[in-house]
Each structure stands twice: as structure tokens, then as C-alpha cells.
N, C-alpha and C. Protein backbone atom coordinates (compact mmCIF):
# COMPACT_ATOMS: atom_id res chain seq x y z
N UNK A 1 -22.91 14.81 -10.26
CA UNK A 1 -22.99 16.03 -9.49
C UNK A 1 -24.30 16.03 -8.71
N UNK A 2 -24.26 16.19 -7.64
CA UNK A 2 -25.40 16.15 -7.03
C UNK A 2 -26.13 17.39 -7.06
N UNK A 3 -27.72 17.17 -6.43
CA UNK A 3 -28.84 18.07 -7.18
C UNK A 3 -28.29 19.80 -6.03
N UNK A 4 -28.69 20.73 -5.81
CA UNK A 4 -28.51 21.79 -5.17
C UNK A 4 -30.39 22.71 -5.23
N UNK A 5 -30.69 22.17 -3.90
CA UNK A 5 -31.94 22.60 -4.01
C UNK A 5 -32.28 24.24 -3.81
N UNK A 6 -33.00 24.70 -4.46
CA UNK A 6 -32.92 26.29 -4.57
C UNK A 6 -33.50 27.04 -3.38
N UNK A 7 -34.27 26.37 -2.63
CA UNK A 7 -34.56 27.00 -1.21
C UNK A 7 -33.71 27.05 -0.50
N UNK A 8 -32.78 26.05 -0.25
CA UNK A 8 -31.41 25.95 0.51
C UNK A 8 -30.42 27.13 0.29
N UNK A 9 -29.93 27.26 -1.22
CA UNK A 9 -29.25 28.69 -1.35
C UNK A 9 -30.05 29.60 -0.87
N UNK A 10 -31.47 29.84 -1.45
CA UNK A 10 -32.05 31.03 -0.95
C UNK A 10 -32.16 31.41 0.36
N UNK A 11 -32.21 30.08 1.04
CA UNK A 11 -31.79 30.69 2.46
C UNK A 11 -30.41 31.08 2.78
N UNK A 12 -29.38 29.97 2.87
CA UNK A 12 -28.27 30.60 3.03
C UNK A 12 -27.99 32.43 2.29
N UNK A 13 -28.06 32.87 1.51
CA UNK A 13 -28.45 34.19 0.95
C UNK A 13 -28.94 34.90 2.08
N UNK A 14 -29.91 34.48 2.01
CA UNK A 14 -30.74 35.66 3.29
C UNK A 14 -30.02 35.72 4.70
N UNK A 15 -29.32 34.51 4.94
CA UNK A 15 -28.75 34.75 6.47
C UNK A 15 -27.06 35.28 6.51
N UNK A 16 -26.66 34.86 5.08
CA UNK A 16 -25.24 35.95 4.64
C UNK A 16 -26.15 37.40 4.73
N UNK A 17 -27.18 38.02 3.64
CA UNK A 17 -27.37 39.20 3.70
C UNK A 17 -27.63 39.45 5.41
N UNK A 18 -28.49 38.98 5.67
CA UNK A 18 -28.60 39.42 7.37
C UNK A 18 -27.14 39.43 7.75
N UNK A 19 -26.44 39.10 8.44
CA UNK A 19 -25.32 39.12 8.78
C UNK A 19 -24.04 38.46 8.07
N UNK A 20 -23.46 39.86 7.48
CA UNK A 20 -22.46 39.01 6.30
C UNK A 20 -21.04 38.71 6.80
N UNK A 21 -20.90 38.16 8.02
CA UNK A 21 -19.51 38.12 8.83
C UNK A 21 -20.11 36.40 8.66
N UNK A 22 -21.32 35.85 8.64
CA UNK A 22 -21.60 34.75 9.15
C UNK A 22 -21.18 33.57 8.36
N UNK A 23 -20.76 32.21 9.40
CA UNK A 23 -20.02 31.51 8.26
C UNK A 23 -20.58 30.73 6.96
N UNK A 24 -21.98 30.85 7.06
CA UNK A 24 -22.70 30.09 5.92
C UNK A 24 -22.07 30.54 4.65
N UNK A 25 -21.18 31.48 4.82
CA UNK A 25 -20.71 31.73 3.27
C UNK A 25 -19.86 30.48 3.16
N UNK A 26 -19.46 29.45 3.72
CA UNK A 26 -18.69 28.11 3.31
C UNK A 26 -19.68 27.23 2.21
N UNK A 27 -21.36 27.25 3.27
CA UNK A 27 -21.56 26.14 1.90
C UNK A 27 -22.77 26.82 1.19
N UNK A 28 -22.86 27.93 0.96
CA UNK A 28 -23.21 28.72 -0.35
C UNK A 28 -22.08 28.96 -1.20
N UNK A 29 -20.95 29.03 -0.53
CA UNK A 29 -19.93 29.17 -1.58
C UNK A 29 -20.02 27.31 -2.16
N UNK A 30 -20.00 26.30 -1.62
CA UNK A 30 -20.45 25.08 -2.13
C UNK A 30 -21.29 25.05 -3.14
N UNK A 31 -22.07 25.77 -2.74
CA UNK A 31 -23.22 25.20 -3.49
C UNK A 31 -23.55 26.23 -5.02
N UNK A 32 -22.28 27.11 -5.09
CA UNK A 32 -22.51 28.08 -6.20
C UNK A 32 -21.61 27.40 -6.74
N UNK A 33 -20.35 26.55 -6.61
CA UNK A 33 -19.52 25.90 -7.22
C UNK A 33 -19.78 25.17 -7.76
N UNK A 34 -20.45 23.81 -7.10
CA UNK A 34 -21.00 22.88 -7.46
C UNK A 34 -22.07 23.06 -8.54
N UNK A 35 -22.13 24.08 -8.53
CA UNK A 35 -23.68 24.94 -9.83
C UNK A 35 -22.57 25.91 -10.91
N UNK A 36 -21.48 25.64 -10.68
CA UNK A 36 -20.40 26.06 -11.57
C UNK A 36 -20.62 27.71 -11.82
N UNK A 37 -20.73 28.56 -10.50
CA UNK A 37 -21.01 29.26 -10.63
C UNK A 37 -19.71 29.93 -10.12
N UNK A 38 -18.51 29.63 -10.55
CA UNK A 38 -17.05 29.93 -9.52
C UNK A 38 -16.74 31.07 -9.40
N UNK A 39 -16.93 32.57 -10.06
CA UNK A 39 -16.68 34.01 -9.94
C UNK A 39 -17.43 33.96 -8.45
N UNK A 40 -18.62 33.42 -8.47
CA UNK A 40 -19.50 33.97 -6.99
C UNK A 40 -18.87 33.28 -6.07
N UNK A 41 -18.58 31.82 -6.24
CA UNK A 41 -18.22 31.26 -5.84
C UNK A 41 -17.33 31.68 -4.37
N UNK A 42 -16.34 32.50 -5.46
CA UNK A 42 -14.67 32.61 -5.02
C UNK A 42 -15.16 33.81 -4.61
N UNK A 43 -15.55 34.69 -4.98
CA UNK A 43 -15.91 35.97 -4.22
C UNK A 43 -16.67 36.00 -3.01
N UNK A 44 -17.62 34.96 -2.61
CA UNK A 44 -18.06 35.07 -1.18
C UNK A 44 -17.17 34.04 -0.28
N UNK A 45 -16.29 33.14 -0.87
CA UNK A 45 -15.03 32.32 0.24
C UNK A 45 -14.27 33.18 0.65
N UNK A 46 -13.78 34.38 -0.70
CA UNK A 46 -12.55 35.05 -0.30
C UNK A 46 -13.21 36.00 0.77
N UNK A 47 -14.02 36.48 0.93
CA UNK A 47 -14.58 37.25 1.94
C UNK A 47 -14.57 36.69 3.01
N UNK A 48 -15.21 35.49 2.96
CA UNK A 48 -15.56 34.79 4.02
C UNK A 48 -14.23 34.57 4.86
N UNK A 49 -13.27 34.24 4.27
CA UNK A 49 -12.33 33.59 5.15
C UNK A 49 -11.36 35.14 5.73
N UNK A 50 -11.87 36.25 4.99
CA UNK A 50 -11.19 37.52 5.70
C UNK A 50 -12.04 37.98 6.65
N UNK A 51 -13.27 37.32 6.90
CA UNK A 51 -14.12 37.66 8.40
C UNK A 51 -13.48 36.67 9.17
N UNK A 52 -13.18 35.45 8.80
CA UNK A 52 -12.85 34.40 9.81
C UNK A 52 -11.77 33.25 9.26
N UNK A 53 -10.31 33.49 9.76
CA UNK A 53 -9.39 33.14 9.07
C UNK A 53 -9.34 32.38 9.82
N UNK A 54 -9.48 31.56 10.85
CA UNK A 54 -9.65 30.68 11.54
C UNK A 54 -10.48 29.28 11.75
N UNK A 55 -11.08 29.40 10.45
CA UNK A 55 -12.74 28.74 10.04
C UNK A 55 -12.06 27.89 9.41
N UNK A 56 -11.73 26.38 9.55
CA UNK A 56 -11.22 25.32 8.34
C UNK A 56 -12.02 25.13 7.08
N UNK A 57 -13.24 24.75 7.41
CA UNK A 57 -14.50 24.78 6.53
C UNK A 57 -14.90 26.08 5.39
N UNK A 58 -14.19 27.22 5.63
CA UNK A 58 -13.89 28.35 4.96
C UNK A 58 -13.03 28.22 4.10
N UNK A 59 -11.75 27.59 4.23
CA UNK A 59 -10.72 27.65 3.72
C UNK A 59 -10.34 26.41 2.54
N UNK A 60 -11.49 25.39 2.65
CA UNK A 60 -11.97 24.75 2.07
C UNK A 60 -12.34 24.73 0.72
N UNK A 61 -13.62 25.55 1.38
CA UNK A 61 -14.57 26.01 0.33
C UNK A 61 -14.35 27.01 -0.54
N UNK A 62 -13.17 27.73 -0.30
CA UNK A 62 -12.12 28.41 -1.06
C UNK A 62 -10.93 27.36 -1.82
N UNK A 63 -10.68 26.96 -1.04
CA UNK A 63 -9.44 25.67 -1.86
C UNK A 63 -9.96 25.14 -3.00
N UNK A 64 -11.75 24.44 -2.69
CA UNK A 64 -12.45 23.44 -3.84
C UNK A 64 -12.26 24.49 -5.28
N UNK A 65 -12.88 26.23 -4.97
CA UNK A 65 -13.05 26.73 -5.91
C UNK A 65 -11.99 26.70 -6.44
N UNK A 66 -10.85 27.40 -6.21
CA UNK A 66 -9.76 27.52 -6.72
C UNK A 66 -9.07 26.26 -7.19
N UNK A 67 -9.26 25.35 -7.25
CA UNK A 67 -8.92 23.88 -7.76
C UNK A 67 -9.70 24.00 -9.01
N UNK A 68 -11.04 23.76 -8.99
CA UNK A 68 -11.77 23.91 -9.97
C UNK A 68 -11.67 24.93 -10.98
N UNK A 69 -10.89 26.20 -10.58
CA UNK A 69 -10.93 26.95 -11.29
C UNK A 69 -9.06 27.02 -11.81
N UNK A 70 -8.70 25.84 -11.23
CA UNK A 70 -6.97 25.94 -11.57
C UNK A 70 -6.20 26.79 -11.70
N UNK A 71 -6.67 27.28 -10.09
CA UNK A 71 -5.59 28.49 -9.61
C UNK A 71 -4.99 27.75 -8.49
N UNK A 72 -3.68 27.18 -8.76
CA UNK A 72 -3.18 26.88 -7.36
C UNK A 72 -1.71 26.69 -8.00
N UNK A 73 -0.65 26.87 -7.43
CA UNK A 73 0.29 26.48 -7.29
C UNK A 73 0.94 24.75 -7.53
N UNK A 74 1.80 24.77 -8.55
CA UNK A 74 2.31 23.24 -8.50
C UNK A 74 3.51 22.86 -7.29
């Protein structure tokens, strides 16, 4: 698993709180997963992708969680 450096979230954070339509919620939602943090995870993708359902990279980063968290359909 690779490392997830804590300034990196902390920024992404600050530029979701500044503007929370913005798409950095793709790889903070990454990077809370990857830190097995999947409730947050899935709660800022699922948002994310209802500001911008059009975002592949959104829909993604929602897919990974929900894999990981073995919610998907067989």
C-alpha cells in the first residue's frame, strides 16, 4: 500500500471545504480509502459525483470504495 502523505489530504480538505462542488473530492476520497478510511471515503465520492455526474475520475473513486467495501452487484 503505498505511503499517503498528510499535507496532501490536508490540503485537498481545505480546497473541498473552500469550495465543496470541487472535484478534488476524487482523490481525497483516494486517499481516505487507501488509509481504509471507507465510511469517509464513500461519503465524500457519493457527494462528489452528485455535484458532477459527468466526472469519470469521480465515479471511480466511488467504484474503488465500494469494491473494497463489497457493495456491488454480481
Amino acid at each position: 500500500m503505498s505511503e499517503i502523505h498528510p499535507d496532501l489530504i490536508e490540503k485537498y480538505q481545505l480546497l473541498l471545504e473552500k469550495d465543496p462542488k470541487s472535484q478534488v473530492f476524487a482523490p481525497l476520497s483516494e486517499a481516505y480509502r487507501k488509509m481504509g478510511l471507507l465510511e469517509e471515503a464513500f461519503r465524500i465520492s457519493s457527494r462528489g459525483v452528485q455535484f458532477h455526474p459527468r466526472f469519470a475520475g469521480g465515479h471511480i473513486a466511488l467504484a474503488n470504495v465500494l469494491m473494497e467495501k463489497k457493495q456491488f452487484e454480481n
